[in-house]
PDB file of N, CA and C in Angstrom:
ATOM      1  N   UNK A   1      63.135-152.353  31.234  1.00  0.00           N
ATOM      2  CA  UNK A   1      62.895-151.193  32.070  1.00  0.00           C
ATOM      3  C   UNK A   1      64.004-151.109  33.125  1.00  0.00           C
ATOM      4  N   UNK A   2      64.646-149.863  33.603  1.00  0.00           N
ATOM      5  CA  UNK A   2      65.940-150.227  34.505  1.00  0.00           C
ATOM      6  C   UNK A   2      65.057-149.959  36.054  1.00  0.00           C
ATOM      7  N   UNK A   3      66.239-150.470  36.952  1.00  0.00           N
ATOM      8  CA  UNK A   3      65.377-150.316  37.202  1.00  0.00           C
ATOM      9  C   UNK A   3      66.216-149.449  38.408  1.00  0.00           C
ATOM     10  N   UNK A   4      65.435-149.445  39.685  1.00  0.00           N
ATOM     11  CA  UNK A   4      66.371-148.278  40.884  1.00  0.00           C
ATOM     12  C   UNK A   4      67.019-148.865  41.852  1.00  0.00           C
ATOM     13  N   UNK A   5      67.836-148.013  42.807  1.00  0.00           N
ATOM     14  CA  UNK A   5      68.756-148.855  43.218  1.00  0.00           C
ATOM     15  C   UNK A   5      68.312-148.026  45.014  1.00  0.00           C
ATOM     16  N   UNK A   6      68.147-148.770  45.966  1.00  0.00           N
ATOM     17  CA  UNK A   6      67.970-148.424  47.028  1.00  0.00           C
ATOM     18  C   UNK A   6      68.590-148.663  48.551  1.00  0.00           C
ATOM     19  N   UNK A   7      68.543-147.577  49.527  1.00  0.00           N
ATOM     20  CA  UNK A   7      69.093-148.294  50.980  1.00  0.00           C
ATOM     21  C   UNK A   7      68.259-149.208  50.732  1.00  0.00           C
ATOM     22  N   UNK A   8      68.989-150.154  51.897  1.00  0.00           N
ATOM     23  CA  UNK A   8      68.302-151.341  52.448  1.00  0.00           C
ATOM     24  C   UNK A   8      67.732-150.609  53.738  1.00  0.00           C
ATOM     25  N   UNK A   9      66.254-150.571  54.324  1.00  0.00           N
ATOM     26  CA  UNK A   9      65.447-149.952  55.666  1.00  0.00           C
ATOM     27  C   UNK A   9      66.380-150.173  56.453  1.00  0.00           C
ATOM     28  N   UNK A  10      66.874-151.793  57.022  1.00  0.00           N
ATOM     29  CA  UNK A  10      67.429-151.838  58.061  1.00  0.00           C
ATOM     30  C   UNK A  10      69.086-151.509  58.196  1.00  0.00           C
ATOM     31  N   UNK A  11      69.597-150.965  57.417  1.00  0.00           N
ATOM     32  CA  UNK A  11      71.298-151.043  57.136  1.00  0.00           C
ATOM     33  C   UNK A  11      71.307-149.718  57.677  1.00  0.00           C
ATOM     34  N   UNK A  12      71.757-149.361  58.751  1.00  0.00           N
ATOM     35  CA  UNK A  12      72.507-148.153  59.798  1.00  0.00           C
ATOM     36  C   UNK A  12      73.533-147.435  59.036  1.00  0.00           C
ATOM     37  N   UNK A  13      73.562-146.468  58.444  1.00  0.00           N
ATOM     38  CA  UNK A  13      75.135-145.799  58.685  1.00  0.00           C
ATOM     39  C   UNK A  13      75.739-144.511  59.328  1.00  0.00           C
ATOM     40  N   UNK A  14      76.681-144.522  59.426  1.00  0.00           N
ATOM     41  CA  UNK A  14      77.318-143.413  60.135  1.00  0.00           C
ATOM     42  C   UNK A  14      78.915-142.776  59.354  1.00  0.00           C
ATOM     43  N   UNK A  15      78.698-141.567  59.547  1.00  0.00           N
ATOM     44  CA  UNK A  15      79.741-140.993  59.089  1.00  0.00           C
ATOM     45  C   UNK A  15      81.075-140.790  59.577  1.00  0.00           C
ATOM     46  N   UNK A  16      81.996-140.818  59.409  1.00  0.00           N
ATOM     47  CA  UNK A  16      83.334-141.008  60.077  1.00  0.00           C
ATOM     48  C   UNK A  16      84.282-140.303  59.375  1.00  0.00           C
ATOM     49  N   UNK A  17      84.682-139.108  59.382  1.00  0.00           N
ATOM     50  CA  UNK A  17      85.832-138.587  58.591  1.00  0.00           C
ATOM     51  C   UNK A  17      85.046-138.579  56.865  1.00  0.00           C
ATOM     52  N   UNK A  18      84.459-138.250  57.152  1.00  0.00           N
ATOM     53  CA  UNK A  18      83.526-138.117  55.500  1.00  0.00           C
ATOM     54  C   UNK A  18      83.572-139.313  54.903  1.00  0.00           C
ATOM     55  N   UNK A  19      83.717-139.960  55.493  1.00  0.00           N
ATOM     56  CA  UNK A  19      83.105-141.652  54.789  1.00  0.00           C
ATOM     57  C   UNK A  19      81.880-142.376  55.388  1.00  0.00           C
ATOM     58  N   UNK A  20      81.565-143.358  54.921  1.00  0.00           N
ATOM     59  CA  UNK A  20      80.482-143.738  55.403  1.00  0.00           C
ATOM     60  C   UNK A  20      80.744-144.915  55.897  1.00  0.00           C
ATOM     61  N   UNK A  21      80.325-145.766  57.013  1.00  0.00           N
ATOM     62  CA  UNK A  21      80.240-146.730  57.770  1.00  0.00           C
ATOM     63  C   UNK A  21      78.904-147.665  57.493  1.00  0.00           C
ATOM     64  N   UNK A  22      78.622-148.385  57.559  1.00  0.00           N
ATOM     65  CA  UNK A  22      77.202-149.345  56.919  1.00  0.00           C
ATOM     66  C   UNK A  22      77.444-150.396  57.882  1.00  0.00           C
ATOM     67  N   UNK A  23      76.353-150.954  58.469  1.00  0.00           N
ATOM     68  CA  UNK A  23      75.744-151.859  59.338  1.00  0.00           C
ATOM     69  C   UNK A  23      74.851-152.309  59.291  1.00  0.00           C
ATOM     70  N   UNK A  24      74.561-154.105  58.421  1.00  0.00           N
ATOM     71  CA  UNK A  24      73.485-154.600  58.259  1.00  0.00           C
ATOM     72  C   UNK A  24      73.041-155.322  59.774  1.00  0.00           C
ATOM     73  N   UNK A  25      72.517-154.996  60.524  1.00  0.00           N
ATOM     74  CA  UNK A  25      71.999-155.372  61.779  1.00  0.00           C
ATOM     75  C   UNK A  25      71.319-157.048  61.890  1.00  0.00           C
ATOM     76  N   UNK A  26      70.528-157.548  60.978  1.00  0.00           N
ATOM     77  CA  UNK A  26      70.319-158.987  60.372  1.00  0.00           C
ATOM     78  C   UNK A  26      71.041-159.507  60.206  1.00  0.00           C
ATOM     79  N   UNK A  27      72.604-159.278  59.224  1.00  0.00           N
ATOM     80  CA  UNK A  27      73.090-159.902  58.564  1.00  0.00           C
ATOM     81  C   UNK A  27      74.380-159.632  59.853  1.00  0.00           C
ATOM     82  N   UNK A  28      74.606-158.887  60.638  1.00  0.00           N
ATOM     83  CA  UNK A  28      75.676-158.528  61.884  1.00  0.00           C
ATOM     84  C   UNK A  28      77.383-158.477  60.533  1.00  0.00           C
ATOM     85  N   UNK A  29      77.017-157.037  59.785  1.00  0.00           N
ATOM     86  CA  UNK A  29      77.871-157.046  58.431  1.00  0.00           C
ATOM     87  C   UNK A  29      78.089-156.028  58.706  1.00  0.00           C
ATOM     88  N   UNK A  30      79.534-155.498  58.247  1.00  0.00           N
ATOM     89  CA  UNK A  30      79.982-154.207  58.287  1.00  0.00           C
ATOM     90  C   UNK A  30      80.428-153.547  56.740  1.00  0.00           C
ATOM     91  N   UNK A  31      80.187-152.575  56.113  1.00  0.00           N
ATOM     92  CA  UNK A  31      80.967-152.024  55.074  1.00  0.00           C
ATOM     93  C   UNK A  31      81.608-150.519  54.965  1.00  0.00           C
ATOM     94  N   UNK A  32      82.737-150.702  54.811  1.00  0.00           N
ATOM     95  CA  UNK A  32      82.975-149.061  55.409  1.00  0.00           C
ATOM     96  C   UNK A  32      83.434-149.121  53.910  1.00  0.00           C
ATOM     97  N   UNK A  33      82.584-147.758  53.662  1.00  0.00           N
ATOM     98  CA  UNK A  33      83.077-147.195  52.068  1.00  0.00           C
ATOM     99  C   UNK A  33      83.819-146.196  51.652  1.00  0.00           C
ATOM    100  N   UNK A  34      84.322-146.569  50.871  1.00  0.00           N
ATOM    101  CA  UNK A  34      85.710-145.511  50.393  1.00  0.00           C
ATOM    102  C   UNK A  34      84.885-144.133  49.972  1.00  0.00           C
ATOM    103  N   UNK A  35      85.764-143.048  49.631  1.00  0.00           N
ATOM    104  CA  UNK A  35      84.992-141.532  49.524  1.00  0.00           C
ATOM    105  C   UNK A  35      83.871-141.707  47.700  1.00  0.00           C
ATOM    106  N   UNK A  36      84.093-142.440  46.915  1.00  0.00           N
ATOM    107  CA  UNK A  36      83.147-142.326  46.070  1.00  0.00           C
ATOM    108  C   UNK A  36      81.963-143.268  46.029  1.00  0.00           C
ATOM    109  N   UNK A  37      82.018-144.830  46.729  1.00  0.00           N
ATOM    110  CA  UNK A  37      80.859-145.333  47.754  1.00  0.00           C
ATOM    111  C   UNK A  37      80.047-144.394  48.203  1.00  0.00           C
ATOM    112  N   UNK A  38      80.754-143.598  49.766  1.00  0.00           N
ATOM    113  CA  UNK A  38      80.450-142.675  50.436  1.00  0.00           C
ATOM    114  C   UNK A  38      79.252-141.760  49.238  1.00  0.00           C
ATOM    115  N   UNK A  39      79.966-141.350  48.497  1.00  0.00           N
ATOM    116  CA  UNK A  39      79.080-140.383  47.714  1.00  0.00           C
ATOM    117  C   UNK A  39      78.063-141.037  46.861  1.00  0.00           C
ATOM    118  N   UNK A  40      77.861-141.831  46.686  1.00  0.00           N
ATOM    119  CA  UNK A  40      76.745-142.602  45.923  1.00  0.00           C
ATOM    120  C   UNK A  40      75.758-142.887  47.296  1.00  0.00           C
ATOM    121  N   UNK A  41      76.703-143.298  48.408  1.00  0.00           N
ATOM    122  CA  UNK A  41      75.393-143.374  49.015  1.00  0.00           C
ATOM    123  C   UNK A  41      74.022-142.508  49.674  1.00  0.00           C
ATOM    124  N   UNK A  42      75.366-141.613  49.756  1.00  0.00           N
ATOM    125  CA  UNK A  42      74.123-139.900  50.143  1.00  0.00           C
ATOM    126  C   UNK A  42      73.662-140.081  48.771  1.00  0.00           C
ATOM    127  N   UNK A  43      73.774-140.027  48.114  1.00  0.00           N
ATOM    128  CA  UNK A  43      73.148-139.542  46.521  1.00  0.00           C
ATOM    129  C   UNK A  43      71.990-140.730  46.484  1.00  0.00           C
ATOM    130  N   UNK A  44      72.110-142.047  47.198  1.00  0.00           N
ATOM    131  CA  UNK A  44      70.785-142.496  47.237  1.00  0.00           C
ATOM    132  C   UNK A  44      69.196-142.559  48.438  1.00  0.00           C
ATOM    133  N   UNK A  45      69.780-140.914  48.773  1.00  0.00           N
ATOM    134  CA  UNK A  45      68.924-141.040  50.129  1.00  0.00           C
ATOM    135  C   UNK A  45      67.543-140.878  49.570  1.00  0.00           C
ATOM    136  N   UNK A  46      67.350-140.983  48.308  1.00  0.00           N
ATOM    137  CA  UNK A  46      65.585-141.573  47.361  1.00  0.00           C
ATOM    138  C   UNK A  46      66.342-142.702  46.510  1.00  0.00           C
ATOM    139  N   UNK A  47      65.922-143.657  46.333  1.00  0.00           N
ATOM    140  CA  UNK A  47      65.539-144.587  44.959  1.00  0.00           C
ATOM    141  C   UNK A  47      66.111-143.788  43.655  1.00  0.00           C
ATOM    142  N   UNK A  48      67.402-144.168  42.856  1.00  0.00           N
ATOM    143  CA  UNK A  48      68.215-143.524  42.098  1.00  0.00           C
ATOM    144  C   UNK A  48      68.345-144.686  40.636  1.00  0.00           C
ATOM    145  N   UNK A  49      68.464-144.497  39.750  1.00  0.00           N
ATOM    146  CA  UNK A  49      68.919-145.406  38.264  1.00  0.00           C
ATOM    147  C   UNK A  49      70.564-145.420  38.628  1.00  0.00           C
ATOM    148  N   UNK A  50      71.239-146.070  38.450  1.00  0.00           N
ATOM    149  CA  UNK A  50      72.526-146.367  37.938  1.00  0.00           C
ATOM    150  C   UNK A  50      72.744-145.204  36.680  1.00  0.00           C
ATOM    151  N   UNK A  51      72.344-144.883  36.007  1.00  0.00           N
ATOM    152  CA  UNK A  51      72.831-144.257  35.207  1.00  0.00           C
ATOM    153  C   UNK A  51      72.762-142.565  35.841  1.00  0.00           C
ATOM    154  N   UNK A  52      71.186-142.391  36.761  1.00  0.00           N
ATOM    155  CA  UNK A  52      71.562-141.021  36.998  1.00  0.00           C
ATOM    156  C   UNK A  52      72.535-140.759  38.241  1.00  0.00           C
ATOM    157  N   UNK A  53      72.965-141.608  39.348  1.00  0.00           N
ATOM    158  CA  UNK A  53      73.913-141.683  39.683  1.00  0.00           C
ATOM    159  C   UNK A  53      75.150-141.670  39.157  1.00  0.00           C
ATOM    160  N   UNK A  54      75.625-142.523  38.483  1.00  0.00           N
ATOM    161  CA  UNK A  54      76.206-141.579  37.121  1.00  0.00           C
ATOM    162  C   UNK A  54      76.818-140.205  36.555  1.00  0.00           C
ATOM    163  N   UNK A  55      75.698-139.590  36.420  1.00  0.00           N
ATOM    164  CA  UNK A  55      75.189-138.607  35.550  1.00  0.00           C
ATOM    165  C   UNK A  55      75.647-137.528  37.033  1.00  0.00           C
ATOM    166  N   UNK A  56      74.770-138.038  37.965  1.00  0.00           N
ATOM    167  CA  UNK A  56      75.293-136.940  39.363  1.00  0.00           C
ATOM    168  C   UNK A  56      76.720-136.895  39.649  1.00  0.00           C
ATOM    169  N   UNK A  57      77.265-137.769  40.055  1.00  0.00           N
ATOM    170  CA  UNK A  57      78.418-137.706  39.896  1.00  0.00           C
ATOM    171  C   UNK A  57      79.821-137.231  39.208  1.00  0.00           C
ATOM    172  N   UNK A  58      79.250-137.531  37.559  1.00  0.00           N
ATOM    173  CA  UNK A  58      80.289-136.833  37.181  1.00  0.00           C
ATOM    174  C   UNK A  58      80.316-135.760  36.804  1.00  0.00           C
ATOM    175  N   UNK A  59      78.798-134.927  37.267  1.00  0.00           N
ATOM    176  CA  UNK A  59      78.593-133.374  37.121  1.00  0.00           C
ATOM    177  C   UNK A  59      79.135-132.916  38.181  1.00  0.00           C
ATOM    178  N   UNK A  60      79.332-134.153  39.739  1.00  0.00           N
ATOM    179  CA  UNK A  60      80.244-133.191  40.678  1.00  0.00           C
ATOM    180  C   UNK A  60      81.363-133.671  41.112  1.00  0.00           C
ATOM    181  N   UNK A  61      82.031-134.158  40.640  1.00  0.00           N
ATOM    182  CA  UNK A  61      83.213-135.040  40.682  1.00  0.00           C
ATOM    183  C   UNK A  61      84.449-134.893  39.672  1.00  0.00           C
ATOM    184  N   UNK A  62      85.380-134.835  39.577  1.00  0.00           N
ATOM    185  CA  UNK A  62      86.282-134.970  38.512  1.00  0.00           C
ATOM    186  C   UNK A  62      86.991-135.934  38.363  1.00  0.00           C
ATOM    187  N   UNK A  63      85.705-136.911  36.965  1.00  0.00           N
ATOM    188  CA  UNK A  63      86.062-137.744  36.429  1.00  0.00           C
ATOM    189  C   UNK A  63      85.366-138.189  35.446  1.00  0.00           C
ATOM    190  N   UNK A  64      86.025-138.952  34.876  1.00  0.00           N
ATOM    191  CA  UNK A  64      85.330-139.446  33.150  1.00  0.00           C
ATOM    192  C   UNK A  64      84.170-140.647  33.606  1.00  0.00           C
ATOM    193  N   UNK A  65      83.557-140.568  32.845  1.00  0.00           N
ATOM    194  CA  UNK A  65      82.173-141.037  33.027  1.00  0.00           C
ATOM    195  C   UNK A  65      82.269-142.520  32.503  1.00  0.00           C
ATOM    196  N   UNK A  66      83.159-143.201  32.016  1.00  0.00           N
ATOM    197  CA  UNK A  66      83.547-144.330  32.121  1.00  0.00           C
ATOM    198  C   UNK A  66      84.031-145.182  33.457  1.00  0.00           C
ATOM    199  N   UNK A  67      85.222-144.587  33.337  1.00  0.00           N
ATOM    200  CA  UNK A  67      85.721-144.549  35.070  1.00  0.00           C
ATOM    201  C   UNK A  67      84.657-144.016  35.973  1.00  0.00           C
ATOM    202  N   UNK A  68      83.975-143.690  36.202  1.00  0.00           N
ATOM    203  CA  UNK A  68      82.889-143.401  37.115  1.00  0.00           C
ATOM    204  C   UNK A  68      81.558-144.681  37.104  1.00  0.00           C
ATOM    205  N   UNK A  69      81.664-145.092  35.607  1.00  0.00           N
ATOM    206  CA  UNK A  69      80.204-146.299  35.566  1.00  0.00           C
ATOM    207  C   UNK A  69      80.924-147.879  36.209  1.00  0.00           C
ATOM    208  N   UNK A  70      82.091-147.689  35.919  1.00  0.00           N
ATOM    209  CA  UNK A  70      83.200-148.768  36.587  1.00  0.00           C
ATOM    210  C   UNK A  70      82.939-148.791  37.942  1.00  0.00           C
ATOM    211  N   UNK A  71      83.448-147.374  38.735  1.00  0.00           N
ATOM    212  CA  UNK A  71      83.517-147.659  40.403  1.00  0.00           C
ATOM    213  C   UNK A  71      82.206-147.410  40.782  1.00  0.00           C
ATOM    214  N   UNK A  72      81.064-147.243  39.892  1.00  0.00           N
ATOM    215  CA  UNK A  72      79.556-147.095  40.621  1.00  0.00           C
ATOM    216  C   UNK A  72      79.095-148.671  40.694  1.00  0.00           C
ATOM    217  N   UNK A  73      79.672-149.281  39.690  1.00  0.00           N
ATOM    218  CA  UNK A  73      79.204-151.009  39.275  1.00  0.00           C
ATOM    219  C   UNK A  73      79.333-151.959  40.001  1.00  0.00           C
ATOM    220  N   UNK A  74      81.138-151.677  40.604  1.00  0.00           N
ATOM    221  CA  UNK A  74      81.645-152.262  41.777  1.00  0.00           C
ATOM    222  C   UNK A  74      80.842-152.105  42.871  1.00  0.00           C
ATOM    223  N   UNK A  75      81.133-151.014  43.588  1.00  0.00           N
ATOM    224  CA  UNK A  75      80.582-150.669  44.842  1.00  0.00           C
ATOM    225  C   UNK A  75      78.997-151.009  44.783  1.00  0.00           C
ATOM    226  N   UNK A  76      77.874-150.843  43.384  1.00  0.00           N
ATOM    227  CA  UNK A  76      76.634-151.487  43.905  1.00  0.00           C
ATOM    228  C   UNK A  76      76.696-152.916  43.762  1.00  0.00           C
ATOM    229  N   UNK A  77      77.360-153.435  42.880  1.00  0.00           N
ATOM    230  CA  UNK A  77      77.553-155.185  43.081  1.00  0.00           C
ATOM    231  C   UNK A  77      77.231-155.379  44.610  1.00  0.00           C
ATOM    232  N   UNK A  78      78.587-155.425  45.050  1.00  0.00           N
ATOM    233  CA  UNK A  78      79.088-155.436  46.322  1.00  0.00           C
ATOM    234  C   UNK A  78      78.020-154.735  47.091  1.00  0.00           C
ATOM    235  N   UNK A  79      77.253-153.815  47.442  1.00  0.00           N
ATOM    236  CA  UNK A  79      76.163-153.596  48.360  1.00  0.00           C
ATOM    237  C   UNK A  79      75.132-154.630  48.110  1.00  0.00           C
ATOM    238  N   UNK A  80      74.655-154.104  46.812  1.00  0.00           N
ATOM    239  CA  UNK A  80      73.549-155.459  46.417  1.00  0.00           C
ATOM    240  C   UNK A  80      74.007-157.182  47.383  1.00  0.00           C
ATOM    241  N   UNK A  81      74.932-157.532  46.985  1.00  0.00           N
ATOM    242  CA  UNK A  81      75.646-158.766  47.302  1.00  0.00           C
ATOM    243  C   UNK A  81      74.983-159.117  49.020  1.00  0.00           C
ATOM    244  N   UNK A  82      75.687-157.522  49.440  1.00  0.00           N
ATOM    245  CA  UNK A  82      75.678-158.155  50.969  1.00  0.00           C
ATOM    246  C   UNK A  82      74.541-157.077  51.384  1.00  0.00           C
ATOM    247  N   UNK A  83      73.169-157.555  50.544  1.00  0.00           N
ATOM    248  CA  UNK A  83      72.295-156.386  50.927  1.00  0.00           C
ATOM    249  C   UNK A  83      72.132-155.502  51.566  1.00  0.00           C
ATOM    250  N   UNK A  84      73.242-154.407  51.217  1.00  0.00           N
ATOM    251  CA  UNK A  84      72.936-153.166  51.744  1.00  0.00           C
ATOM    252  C   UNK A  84      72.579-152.379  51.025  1.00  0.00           C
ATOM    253  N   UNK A  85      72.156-152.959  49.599  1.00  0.00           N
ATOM    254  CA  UNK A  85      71.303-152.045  48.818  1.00  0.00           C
ATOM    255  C   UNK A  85      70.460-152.967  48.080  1.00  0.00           C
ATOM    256  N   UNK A  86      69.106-152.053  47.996  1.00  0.00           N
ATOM    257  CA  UNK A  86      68.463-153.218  47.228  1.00  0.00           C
ATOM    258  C   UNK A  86      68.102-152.616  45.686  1.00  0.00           C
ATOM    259  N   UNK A  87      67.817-154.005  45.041  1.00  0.00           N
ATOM    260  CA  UNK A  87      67.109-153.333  43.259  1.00  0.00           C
ATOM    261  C   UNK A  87      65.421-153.173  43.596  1.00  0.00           C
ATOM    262  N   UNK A  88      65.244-152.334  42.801  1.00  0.00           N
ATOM    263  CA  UNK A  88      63.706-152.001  43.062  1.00  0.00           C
ATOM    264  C   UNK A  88      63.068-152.069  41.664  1.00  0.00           C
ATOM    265  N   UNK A  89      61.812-152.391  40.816  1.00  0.00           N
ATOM    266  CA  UNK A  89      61.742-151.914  39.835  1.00  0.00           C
ATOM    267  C   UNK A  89      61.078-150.804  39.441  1.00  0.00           C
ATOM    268  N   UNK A  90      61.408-150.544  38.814  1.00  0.00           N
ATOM    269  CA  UNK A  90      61.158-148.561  38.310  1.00  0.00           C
ATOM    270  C   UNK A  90      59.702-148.835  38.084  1.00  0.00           C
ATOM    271  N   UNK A  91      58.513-147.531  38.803  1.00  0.00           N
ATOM    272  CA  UNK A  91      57.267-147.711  38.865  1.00  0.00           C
ATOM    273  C   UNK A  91      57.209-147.536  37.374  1.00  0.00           C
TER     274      UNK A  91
END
């Protein structure tokens, strides 16, 4: 079952020149994300699949949907990692 991918409650962010800024307040962590981060992360302001993130993206983005499952993989590794995003499992 896949499952969803979520903010973390306590991780702050702020916008800066259309990017996003991230602040785990627990963890005293910073992640400032590049512009397609940035856009995954508005795109998870509900509980999202990896794949329909994805799917959102490269309906508004111009790019191949390979290259797009690549820099979505990275960037949630890397949140997951330094929990600023968490896995949830799909109800």
């Amino acid at each position: 079952m896949p499952s969803l991918l979520s903010r973390h409650p306590e991780v702050c962010a702020a916008e800066l020149d259309g990017e996003v800024c991230l602040f785990h307040p627990a963890r005293a962590q910073y992640l400032n994300l590049n512009p397609t981060a940035s856009a995954i992360w508005r795109l998870l302001e509900q509980p999202q699949s990896r794949a329909t993130l994805v799917s959102a993206l490269v309906a508004s983005h111009e790019v191949e949907e390979e290259q797009c499952r690549l820099e979505t993989d990275a960037f949630v590794g890397e949140a997951l990692a330094s929990s600023m995003l968490l896995e949830l499992e799909a109800p």
